[in-house]
C-alpha atoms as a PDB file:
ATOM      1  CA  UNK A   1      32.298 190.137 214.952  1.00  0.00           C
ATOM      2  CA  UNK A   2      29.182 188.233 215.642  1.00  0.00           C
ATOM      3  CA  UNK A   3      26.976 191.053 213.885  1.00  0.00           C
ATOM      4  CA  UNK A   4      29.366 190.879 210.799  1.00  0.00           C
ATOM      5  CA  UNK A   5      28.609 186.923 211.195  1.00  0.00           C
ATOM      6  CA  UNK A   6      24.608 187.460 211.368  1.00  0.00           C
ATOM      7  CA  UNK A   7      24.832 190.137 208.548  1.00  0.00           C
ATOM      8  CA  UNK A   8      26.405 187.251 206.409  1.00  0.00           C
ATOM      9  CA  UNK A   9      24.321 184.797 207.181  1.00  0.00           C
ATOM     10  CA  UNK A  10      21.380 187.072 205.994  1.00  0.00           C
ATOM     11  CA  UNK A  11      23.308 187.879 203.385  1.00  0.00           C
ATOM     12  CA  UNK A  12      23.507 183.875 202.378  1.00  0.00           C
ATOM     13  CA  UNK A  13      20.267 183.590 202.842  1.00  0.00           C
ATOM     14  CA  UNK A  14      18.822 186.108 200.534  1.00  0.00           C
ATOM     15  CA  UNK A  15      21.257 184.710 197.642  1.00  0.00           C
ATOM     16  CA  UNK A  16      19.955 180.694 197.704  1.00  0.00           C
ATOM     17  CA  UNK A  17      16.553 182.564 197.876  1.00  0.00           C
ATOM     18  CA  UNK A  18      17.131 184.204 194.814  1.00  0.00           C
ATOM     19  CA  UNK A  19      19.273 181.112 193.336  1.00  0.00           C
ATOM     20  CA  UNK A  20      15.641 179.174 193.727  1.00  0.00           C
ATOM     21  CA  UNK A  21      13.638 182.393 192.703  1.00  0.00           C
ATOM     22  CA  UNK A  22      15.779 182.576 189.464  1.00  0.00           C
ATOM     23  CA  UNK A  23      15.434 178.463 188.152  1.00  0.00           C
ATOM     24  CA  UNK A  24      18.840 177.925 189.925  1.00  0.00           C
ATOM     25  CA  UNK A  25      20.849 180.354 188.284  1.00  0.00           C
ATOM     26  CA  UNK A  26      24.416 179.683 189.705  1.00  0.00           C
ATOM     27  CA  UNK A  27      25.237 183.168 189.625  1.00  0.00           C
ATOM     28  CA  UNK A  28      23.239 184.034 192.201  1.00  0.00           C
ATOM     29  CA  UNK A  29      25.193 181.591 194.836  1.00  0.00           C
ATOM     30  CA  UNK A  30      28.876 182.052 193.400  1.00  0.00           C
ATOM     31  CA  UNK A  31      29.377 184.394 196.504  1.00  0.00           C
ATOM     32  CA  UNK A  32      28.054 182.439 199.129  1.00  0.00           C
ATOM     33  CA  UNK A  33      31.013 180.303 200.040  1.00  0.00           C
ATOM     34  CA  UNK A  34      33.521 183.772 200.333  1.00  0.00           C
ATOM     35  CA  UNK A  35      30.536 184.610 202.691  1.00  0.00           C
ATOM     36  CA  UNK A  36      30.257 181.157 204.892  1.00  0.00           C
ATOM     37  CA  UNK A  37      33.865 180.764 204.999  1.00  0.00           C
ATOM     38  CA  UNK A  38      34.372 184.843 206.259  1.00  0.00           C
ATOM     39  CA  UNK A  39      31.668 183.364 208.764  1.00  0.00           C
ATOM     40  CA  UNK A  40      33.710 180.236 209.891  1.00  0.00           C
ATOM     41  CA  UNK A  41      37.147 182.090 210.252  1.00  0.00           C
ATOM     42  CA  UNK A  42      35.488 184.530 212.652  1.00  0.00           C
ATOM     43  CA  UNK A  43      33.873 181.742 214.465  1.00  0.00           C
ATOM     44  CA  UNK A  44      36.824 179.827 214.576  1.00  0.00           C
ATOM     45  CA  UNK A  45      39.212 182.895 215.927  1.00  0.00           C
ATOM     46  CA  UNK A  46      36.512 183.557 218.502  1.00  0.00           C
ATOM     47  CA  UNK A  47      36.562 179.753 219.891  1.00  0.00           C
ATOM     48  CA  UNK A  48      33.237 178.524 218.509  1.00  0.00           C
ATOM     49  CA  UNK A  49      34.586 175.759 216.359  1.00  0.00           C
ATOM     50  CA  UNK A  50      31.375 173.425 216.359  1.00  0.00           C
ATOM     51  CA  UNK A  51      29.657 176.288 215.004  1.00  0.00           C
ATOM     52  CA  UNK A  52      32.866 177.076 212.609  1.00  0.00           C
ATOM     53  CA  UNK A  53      32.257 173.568 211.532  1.00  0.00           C
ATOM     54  CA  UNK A  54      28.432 173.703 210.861  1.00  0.00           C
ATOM     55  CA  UNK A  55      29.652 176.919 208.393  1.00  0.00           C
ATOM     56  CA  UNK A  56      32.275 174.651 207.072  1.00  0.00           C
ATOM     57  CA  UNK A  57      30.179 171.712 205.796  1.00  0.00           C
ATOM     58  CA  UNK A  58      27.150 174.704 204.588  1.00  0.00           C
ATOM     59  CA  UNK A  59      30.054 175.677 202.251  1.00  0.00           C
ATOM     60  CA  UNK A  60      31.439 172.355 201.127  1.00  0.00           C
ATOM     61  CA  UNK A  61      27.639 171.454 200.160  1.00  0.00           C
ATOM     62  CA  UNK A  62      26.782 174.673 198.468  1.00  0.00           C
ATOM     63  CA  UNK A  63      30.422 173.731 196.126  1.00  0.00           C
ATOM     64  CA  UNK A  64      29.091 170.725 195.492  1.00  0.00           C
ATOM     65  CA  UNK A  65      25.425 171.633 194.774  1.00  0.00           C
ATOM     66  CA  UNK A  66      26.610 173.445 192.244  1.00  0.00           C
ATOM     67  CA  UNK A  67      28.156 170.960 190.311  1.00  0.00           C
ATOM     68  CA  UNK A  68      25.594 169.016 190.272  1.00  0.00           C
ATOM     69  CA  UNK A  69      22.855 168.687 188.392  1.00  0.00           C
ATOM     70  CA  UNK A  70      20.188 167.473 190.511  1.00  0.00           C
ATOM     71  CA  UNK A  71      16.208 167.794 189.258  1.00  0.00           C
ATOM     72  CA  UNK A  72      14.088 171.281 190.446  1.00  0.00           C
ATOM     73  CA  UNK A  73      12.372 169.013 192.219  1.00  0.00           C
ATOM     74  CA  UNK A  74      15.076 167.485 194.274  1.00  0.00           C
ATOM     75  CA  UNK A  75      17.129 170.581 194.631  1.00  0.00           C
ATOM     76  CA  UNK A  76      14.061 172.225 195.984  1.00  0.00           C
ATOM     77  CA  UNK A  77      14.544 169.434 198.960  1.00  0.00           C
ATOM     78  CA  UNK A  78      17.768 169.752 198.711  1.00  0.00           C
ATOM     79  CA  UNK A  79      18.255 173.943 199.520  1.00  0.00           C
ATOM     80  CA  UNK A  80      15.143 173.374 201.990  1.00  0.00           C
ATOM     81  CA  UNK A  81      17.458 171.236 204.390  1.00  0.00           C
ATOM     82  CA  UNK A  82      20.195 173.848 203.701  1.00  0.00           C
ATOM     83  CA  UNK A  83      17.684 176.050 204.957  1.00  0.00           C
ATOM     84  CA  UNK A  84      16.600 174.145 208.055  1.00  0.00           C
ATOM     85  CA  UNK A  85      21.171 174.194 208.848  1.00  0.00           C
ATOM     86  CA  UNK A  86      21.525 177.915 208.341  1.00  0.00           C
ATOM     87  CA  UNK A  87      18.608 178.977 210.323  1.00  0.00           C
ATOM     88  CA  UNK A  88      19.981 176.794 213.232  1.00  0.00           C
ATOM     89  CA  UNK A  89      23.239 178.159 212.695  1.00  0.00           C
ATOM     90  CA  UNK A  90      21.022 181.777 212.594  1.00  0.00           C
ATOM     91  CA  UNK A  91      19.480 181.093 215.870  1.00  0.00           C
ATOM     92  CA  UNK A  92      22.981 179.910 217.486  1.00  0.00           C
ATOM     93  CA  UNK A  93      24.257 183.444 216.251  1.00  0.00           C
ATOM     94  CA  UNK A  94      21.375 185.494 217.888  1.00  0.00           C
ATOM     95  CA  UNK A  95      21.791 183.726 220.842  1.00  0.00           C
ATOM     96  CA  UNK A  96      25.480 183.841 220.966  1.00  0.00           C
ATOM     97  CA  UNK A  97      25.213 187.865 220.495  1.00  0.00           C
ATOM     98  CA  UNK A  98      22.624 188.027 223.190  1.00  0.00           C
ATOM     99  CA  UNK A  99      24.942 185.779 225.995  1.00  0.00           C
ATOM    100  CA  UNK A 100      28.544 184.492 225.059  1.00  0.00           C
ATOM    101  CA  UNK A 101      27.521 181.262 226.873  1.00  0.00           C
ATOM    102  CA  UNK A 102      24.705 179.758 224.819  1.00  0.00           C
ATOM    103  CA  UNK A 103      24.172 176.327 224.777  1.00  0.00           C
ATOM    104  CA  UNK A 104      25.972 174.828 222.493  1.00  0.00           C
ATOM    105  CA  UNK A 105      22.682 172.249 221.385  1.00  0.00           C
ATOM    106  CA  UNK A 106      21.308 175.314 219.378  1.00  0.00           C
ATOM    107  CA  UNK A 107      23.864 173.716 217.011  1.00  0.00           C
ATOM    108  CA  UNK A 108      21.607 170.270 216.492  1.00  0.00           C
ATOM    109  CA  UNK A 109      19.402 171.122 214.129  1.00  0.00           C
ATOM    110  CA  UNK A 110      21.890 172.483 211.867  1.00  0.00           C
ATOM    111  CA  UNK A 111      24.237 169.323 212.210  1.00  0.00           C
ATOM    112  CA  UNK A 112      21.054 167.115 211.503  1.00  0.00           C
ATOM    113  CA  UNK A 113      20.477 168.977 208.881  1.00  0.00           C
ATOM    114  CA  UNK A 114      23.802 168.404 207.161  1.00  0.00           C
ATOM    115  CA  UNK A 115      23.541 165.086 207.966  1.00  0.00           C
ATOM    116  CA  UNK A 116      20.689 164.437 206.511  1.00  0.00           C
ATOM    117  CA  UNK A 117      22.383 166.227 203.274  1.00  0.00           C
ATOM    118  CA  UNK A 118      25.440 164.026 203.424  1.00  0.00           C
ATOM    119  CA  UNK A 119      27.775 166.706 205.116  1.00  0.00           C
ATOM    120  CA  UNK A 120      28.036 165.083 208.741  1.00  0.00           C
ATOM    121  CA  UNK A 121      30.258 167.630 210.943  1.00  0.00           C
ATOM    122  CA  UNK A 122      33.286 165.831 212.549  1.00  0.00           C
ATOM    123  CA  UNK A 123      32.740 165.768 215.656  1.00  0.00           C
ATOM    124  CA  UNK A 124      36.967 165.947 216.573  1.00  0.00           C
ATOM    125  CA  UNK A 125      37.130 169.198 214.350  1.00  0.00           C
ATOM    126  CA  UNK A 126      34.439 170.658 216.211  1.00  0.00           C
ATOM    127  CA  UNK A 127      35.783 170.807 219.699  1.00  0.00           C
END
């Protein structure tokens, strides 16, 4: 379950790459949250809900990106701090398929991340 996470996550990745690539053509991100939340329900069944709940808030941001209508220039920043939370959540799934009992800190930069884009992780959810 934890390559079918990783193979998502690339798969999430590629499509906000191409969202930017393509002047921020929505239809290149309309799959991504079927993707994170696939991600999430794995994590979730498999007892990583912190991690579950960094995929959570990804999703509710990309929603919400979309119906906004931000400036290039600020949802460049924006999709850059997505960036910097699926890449920790990336890392946290490499090590997780490498040893079951990573440390859960991995998660940080991905919950700063969100943070930082207005999508704290709650902190009861995720335990």
């Amino acid at each position: 379950m934890i390559a079918e996470a990783q193979a998502s996550i690339a798969l999430v990745k590629r499509a906000i790459t191409a969202y930017v690539d393509a002047n921020f053509d929505v239809a290149h991100i309309s799959n991504v949250g079927v993707s994170l939340n696939t991600v999430r329900g794995g994590l979730y069944i498999l007892g990583y809900a912190r991690a579950a709940e960094v995929v959570k808030k990804c999703s509710a941001f990309v929603a919400a990106h979309v119906q906004e209508s931000n400036s290039g220039e600020q949802r460049h920043q924006l999709l850059e701090t997505l960036a910097d939370a699926v890449i920790g959540l990336e890392y946290y799934l490499i090590e997780l398929d490498v040893s079951r009992d990573v440390n859960e800190d991995i998660l940080r930069v991905a919950e700063d991340s969100l943070l930082a884009l207005g999508y704290a992780v709650d902190p009861v959810n995720a335990q």
